[in-house]
C-alpha atoms as a PDB file:
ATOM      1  CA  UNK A   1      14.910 131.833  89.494  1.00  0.00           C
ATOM      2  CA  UNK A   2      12.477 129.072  90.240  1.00  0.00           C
ATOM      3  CA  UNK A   3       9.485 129.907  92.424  1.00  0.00           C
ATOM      4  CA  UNK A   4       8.113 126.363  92.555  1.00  0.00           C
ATOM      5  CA  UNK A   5       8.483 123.312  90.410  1.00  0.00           C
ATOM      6  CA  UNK A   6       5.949 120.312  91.133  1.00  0.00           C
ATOM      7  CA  UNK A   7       2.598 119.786  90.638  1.00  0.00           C
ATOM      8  CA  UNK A   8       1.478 121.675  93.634  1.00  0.00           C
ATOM      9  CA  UNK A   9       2.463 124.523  91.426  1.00  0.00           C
ATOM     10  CA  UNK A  10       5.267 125.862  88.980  1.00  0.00           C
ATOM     11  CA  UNK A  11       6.354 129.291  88.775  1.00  0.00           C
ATOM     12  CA  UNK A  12      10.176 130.915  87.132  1.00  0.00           C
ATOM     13  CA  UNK A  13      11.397 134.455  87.077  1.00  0.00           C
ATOM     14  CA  UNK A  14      13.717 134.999  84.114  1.00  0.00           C
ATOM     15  CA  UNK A  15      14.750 138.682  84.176  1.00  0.00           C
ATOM     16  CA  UNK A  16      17.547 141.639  83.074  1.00  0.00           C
ATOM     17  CA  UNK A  17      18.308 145.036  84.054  1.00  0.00           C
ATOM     18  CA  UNK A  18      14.731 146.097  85.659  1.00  0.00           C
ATOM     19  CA  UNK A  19      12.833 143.957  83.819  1.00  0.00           C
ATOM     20  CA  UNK A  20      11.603 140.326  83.612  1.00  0.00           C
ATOM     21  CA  UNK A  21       8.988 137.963  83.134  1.00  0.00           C
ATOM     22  CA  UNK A  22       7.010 134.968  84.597  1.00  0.00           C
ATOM     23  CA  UNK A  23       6.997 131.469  83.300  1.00  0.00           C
ATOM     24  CA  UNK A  24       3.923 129.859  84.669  1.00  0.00           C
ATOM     25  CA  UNK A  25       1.857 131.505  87.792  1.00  0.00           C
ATOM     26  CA  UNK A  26       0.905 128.523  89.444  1.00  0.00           C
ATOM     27  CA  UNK A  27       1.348 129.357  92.958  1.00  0.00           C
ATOM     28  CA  UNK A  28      -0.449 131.747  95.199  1.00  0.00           C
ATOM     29  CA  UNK A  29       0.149 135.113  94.685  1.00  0.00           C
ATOM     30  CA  UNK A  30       1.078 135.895  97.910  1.00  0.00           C
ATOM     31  CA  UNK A  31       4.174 133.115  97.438  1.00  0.00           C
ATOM     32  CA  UNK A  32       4.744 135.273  94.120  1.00  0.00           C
ATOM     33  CA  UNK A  33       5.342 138.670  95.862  1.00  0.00           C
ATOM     34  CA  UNK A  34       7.101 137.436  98.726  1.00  0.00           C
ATOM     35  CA  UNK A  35       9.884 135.586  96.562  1.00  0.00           C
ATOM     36  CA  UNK A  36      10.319 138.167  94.271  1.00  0.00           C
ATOM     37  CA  UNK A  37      10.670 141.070  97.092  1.00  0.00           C
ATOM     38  CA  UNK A  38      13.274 138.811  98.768  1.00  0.00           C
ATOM     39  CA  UNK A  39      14.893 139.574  95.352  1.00  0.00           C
ATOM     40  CA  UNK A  40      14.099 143.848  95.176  1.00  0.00           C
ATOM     41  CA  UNK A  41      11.721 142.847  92.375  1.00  0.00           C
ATOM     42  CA  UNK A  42       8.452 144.756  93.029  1.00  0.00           C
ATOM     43  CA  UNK A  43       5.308 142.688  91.766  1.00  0.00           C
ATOM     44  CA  UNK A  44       3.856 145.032  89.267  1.00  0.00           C
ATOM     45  CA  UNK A  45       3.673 145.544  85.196  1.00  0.00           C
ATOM     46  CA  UNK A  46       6.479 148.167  84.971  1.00  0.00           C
ATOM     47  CA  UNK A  47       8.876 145.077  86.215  1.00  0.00           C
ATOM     48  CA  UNK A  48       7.058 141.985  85.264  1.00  0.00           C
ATOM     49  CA  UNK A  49       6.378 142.447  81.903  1.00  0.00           C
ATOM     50  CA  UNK A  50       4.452 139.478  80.816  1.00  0.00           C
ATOM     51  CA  UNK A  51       3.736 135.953  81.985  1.00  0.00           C
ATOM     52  CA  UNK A  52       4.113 133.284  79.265  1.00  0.00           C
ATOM     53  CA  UNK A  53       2.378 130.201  80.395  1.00  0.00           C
ATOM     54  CA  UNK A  54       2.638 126.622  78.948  1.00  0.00           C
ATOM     55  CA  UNK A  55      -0.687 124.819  79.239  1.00  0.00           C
ATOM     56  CA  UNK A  56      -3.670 125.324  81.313  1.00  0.00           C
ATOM     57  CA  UNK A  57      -3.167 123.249  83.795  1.00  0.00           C
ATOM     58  CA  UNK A  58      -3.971 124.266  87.692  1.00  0.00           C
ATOM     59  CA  UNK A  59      -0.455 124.340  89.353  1.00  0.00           C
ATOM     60  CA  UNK A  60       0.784 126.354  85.772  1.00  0.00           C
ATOM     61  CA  UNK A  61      -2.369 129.102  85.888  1.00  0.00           C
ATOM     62  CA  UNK A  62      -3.864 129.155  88.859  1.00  0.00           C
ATOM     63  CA  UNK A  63      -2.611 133.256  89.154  1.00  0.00           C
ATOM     64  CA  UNK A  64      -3.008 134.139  85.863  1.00  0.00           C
ATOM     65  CA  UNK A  65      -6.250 135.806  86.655  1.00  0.00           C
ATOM     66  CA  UNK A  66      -4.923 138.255  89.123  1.00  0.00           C
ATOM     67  CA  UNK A  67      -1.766 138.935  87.737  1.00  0.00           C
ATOM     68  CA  UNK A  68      -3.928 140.379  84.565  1.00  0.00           C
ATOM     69  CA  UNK A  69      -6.939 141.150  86.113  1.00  0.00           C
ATOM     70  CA  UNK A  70      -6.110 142.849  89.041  1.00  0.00           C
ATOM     71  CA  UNK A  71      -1.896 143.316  88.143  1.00  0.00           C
ATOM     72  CA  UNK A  72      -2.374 144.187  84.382  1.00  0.00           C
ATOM     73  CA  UNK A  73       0.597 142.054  83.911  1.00  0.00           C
ATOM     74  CA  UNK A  74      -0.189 140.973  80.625  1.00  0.00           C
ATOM     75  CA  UNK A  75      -0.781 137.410  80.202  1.00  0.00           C
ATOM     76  CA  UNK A  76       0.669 135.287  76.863  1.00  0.00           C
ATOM     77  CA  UNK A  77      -0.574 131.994  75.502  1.00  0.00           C
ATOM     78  CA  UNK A  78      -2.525 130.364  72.949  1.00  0.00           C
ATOM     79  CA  UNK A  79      -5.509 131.225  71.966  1.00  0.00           C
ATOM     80  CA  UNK A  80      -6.765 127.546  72.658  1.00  0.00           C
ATOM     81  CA  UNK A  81      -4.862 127.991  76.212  1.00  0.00           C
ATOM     82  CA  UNK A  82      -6.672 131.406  76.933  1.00  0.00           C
ATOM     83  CA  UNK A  83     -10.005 129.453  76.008  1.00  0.00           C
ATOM     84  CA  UNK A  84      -9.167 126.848  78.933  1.00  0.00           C
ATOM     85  CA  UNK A  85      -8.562 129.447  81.223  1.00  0.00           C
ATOM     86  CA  UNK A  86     -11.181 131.665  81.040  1.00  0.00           C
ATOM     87  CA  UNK A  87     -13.252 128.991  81.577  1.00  0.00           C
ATOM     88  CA  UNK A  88     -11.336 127.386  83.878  1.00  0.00           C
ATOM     89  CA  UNK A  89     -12.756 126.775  87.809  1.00  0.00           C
ATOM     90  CA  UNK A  90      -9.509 127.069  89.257  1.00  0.00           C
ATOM     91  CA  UNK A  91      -8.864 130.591  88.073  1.00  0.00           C
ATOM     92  CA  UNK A  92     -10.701 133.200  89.989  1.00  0.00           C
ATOM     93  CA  UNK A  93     -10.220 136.023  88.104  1.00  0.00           C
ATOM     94  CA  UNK A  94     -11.016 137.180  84.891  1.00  0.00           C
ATOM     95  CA  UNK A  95      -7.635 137.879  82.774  1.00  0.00           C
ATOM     96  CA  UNK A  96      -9.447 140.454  80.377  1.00  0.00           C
ATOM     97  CA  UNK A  97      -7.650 142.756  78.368  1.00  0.00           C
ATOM     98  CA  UNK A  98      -4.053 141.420  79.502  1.00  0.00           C
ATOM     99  CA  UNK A  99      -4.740 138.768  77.314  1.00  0.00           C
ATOM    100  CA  UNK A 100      -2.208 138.413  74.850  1.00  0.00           C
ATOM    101  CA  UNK A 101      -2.657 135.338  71.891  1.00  0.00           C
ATOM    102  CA  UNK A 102       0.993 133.935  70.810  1.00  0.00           C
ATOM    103  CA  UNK A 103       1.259 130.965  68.366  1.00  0.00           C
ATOM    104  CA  UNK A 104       4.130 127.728  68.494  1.00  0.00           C
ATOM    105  CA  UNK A 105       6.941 128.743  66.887  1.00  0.00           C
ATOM    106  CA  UNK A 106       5.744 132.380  66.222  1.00  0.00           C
ATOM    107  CA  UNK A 107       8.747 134.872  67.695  1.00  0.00           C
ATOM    108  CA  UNK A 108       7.906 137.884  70.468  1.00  0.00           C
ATOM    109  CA  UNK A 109       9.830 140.043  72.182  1.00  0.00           C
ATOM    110  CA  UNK A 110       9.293 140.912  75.808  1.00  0.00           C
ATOM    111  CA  UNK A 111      11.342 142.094  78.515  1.00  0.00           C
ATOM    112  CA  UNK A 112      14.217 142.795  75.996  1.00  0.00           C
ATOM    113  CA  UNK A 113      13.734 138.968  75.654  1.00  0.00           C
ATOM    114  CA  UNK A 114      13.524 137.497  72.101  1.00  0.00           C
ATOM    115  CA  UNK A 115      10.906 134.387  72.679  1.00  0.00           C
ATOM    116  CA  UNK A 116      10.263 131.317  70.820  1.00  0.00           C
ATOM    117  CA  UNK A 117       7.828 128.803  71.568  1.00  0.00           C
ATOM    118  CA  UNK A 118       7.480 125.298  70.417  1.00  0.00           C
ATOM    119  CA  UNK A 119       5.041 122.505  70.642  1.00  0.00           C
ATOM    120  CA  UNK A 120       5.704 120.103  74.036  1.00  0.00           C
ATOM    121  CA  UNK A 121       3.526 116.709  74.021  1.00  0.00           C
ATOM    122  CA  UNK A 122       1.378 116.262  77.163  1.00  0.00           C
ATOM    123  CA  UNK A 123      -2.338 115.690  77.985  1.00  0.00           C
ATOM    124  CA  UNK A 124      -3.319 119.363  77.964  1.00  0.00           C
ATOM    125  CA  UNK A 125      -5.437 121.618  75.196  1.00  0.00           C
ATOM    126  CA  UNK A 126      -1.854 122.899  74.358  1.00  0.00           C
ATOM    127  CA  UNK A 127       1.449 123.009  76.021  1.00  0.00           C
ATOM    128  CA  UNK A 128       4.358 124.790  74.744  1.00  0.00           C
ATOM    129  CA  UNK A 129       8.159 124.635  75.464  1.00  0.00           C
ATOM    130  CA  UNK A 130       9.769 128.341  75.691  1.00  0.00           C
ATOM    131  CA  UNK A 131      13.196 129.410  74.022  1.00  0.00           C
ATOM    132  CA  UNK A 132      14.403 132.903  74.940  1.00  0.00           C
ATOM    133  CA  UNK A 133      17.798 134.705  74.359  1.00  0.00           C
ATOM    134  CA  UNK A 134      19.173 138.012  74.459  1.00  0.00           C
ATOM    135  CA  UNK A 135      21.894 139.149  71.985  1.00  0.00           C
ATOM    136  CA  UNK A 136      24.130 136.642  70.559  1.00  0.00           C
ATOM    137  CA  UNK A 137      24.631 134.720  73.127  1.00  0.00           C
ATOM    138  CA  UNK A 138      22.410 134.564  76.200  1.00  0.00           C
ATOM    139  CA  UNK A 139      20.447 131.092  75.684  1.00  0.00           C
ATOM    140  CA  UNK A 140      17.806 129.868  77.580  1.00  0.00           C
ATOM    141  CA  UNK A 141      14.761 126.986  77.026  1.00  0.00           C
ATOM    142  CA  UNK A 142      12.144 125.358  79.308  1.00  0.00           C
ATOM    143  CA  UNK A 143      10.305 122.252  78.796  1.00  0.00           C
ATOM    144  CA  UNK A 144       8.111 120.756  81.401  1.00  0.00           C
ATOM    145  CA  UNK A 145       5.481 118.272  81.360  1.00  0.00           C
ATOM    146  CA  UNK A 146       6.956 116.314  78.421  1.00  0.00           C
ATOM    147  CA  UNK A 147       4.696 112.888  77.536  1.00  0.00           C
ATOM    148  CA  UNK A 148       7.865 111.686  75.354  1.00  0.00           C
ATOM    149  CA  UNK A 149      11.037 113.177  73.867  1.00  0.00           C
ATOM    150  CA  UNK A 150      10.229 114.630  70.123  1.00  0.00           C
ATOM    151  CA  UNK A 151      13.100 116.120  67.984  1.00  0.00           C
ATOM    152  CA  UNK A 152      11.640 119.605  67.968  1.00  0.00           C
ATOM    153  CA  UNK A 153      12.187 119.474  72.091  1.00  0.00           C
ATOM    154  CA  UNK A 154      15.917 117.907  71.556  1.00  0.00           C
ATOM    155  CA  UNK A 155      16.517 121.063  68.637  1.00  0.00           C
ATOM    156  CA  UNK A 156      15.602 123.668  71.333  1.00  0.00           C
ATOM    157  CA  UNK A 157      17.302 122.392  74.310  1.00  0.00           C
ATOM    158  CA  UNK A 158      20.129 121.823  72.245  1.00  0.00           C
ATOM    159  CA  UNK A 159      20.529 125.598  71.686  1.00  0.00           C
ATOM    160  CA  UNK A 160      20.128 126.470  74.832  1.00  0.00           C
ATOM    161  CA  UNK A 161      23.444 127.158  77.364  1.00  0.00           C
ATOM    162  CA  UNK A 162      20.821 127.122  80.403  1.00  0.00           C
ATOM    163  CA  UNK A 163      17.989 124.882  80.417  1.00  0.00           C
ATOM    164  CA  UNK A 164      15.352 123.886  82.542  1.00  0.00           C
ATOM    165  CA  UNK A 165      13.955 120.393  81.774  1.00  0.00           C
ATOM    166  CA  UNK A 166      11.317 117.959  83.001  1.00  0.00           C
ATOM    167  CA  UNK A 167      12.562 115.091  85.195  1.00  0.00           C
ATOM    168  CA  UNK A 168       9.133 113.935  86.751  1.00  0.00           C
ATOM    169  CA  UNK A 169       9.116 110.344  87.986  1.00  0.00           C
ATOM    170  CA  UNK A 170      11.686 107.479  88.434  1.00  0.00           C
ATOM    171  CA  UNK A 171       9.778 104.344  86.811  1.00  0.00           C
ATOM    172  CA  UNK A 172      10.711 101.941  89.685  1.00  0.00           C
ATOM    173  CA  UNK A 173       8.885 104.120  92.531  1.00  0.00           C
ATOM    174  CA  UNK A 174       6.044 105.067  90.110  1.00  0.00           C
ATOM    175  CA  UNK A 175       5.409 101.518  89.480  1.00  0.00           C
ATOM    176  CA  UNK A 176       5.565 100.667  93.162  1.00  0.00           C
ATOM    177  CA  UNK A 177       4.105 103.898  94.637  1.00  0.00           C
ATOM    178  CA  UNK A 178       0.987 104.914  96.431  1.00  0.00           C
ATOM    179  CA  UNK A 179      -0.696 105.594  92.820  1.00  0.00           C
ATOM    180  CA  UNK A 180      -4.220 103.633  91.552  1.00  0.00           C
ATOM    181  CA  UNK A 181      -3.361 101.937  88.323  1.00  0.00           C
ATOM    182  CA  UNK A 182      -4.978 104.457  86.153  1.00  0.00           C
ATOM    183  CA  UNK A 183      -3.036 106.981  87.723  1.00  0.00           C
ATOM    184  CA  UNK A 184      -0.182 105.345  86.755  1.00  0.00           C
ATOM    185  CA  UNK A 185      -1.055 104.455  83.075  1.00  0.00           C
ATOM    186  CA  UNK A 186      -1.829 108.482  82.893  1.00  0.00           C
ATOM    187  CA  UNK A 187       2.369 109.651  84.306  1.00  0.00           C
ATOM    188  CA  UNK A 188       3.689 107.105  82.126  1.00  0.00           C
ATOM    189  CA  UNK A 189       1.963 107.670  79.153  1.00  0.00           C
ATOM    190  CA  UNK A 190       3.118 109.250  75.735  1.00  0.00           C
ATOM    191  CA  UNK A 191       1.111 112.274  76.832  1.00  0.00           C
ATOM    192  CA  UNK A 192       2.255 111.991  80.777  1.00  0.00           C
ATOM    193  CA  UNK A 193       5.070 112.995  82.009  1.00  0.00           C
ATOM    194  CA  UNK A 194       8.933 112.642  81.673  1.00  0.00           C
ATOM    195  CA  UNK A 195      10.581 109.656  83.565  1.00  0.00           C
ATOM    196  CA  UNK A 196      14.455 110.125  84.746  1.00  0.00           C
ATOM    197  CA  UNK A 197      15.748 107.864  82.342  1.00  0.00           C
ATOM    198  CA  UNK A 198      14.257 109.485  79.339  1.00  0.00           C
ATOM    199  CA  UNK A 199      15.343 112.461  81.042  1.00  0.00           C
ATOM    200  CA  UNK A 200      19.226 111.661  80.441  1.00  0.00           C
ATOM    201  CA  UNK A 201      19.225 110.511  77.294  1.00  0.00           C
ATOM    202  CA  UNK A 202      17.208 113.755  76.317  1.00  0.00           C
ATOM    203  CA  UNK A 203      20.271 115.197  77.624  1.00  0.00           C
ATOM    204  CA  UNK A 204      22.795 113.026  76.381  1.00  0.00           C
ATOM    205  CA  UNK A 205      21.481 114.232  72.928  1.00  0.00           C
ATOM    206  CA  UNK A 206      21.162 117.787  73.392  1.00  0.00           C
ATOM    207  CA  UNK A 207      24.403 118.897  75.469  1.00  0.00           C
ATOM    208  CA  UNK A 208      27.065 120.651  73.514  1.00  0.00           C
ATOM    209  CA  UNK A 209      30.297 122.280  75.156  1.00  0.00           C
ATOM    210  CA  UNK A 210      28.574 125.722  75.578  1.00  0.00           C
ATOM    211  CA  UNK A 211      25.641 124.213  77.789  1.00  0.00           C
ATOM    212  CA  UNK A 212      26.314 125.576  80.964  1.00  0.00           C
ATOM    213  CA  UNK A 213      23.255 125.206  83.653  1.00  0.00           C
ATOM    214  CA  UNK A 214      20.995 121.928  83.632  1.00  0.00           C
ATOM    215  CA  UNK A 215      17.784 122.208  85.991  1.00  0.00           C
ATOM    216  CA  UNK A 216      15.727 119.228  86.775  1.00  0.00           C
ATOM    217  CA  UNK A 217      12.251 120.592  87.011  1.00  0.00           C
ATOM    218  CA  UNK A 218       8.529 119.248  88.105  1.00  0.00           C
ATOM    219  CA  UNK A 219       9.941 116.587  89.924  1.00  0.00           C
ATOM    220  CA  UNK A 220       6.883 114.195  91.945  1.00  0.00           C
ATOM    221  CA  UNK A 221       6.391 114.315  94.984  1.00  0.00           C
ATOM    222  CA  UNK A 222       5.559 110.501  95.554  1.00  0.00           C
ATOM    223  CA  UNK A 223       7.278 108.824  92.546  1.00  0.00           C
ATOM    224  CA  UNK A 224      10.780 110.903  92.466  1.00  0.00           C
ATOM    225  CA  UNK A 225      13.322 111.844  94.642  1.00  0.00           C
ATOM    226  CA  UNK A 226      16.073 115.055  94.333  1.00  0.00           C
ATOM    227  CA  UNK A 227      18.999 113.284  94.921  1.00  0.00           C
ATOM    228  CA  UNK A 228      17.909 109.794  93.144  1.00  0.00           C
ATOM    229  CA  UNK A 229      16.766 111.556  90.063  1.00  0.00           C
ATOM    230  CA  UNK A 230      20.015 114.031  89.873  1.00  0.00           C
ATOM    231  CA  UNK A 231      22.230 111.049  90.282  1.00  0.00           C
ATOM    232  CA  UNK A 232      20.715 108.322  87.932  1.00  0.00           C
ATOM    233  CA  UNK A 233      21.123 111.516  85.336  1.00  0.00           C
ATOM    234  CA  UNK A 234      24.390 112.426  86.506  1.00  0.00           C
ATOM    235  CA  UNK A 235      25.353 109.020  85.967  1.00  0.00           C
ATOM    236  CA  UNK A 236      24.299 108.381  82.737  1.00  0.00           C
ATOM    237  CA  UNK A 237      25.886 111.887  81.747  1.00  0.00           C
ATOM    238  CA  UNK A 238      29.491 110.501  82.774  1.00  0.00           C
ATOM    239  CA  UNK A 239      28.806 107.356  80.294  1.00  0.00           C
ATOM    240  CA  UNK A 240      28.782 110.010  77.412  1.00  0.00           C
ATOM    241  CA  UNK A 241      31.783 111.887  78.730  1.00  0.00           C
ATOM    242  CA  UNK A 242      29.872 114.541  80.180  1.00  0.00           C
ATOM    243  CA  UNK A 243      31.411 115.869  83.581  1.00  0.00           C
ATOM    244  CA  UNK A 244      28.796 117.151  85.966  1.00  0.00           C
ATOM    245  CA  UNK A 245      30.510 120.059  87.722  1.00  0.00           C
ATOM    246  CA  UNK A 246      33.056 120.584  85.133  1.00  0.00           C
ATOM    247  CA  UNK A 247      31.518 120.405  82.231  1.00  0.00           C
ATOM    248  CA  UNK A 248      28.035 121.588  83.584  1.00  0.00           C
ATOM    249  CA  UNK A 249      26.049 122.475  86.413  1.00  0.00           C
ATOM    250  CA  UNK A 250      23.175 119.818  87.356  1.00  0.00           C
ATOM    251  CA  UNK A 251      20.617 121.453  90.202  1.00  0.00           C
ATOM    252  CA  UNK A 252      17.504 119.288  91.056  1.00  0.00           C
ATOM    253  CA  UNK A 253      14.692 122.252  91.896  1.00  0.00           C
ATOM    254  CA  UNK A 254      12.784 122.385  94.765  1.00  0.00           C
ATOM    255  CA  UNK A 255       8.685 121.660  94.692  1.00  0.00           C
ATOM    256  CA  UNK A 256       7.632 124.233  97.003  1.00  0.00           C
ATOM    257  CA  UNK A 257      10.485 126.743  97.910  1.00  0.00           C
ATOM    258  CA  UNK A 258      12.195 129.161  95.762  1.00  0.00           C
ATOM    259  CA  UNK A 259      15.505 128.591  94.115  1.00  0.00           C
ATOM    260  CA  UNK A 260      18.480 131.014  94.659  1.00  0.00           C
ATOM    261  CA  UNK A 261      18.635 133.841  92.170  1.00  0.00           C
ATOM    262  CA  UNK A 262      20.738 132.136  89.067  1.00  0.00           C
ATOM    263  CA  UNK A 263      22.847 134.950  87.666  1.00  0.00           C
ATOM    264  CA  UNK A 264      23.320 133.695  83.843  1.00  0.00           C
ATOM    265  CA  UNK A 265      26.339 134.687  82.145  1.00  0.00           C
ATOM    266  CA  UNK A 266      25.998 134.492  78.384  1.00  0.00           C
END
């Protein structure tokens, strides 16, 4: 379940049985609770077992404070990521002793969740891509905020038979859009942010028959559009063979609303 994907803030529930987990707490807390009650999923550690966050960014960890300070939800990232946060302005509380230090590409479990992370280019201290699964054959990965494709981020989604991917900007309405020039140079660069175009042939690359759910995540605001950027994907998908709606499911999330509650088959 997505909370919120943009840069106003990014939040995702992945969960089984009574359990679950928080990708990302960059939304109020308040908008936390409230989507997750809507679900019967009470906002406290014996049911949200951890949050793993990506990078230190404001709209990813802007609630990581109270969810460990005041929730005791414990809290996973780097230790370079903790570092940002803790000294961070837009955090307002102090995480404390539900910090938890996990390195790329280092294993965990959590939730009854085995978790992988892996190194995701971007502008930040540190931003890591997540790959989770559950027996032998519940697949899941999330990459957001992706500056430029690397192999290691076309491995993991390619494992993956749900994945949540960054489609940010389209490069025509970037280039023309309300942005200052430096603004601009900073979306599009190799430590920016992932254009729709780049986007599909990510995808092109990494689906395999098994891949079952696609969401578009982190789209802009100014420089995207749902149904533009789900289209020019879908459309470059059907050049490769690849049948959105019968041979997967394409969902462009929403910025500021949550998503339905996905129910993943394996």
């Amino acid at each position: 379940m997505s909370l919120a994907s943009g840069s106003s803030g990014n939040c995702y529930y992945l969960g089984q049985d009574d359990q679950g987990i928080l990708i990302d707490a960059g939304i109020p807390i308040r908008s936390i609770a409230k989507a997750l009650k809507a679900e019967g999923i009470p906002l406290d550690s014996t049911h949200i077992q951890g949050v793993i966050v990506t990078h230190e960014h404001a709209d990813h960890v802007r609630t990581v404070g109270v969810l460990g300070g005041v929730y005791h939800i414990p809290i996973y990232a780097t230790e370079r990521v903790h570092h940002c946060i803790a000294s961070s302005r837009f955090v307002s509380e102090d995480v404390g002793a539900s910090r938890r230090i996990i390195s790329a590409r280092e294993a965990f479990s959590l939730a009854g969740f085995r978790i992988e992370s892996f190194e995701v280019p971007h502008d930040s201290t540190e931003n890591l891509g997540y790959h989770i699964s559950s027996g032998d054959d519940f697949t899941f990965t999330l990459a957001t905020d992706i500056g430029h494709v690397t192999p290691e981020i076309i491995d993991y989604a390619s494992r993956a038979r749900h994945l949540v991917v960054e489609a940010n900007y389209d490069h025509e309405m970037l280039e023309s859009g309300p942005y200052p020039p430096f603004l601009r140079e900073r979306v599009a660069s190799p430590l920016g942010h992932l254009c729709n175009s780049d986007t599909a042939e990510l995808l092109c690359q990494a689906f395999h028959p098994e891949m079952r759910n696609i969401w578009l995540c982190h789209l802009s605001k100014d420089n995207n559009h749902p149904d533009l950027c789900w289209k020019t994907i879908e459309q470059r998908l059907f050049c490769e063979g690849i049948r959105v709606g019968k041979d997967v499911t394409l969902t462009a999330l929403k910025r500021t609303s949550p998503s339905p509650m996905y129910l993943l088959e394996p």
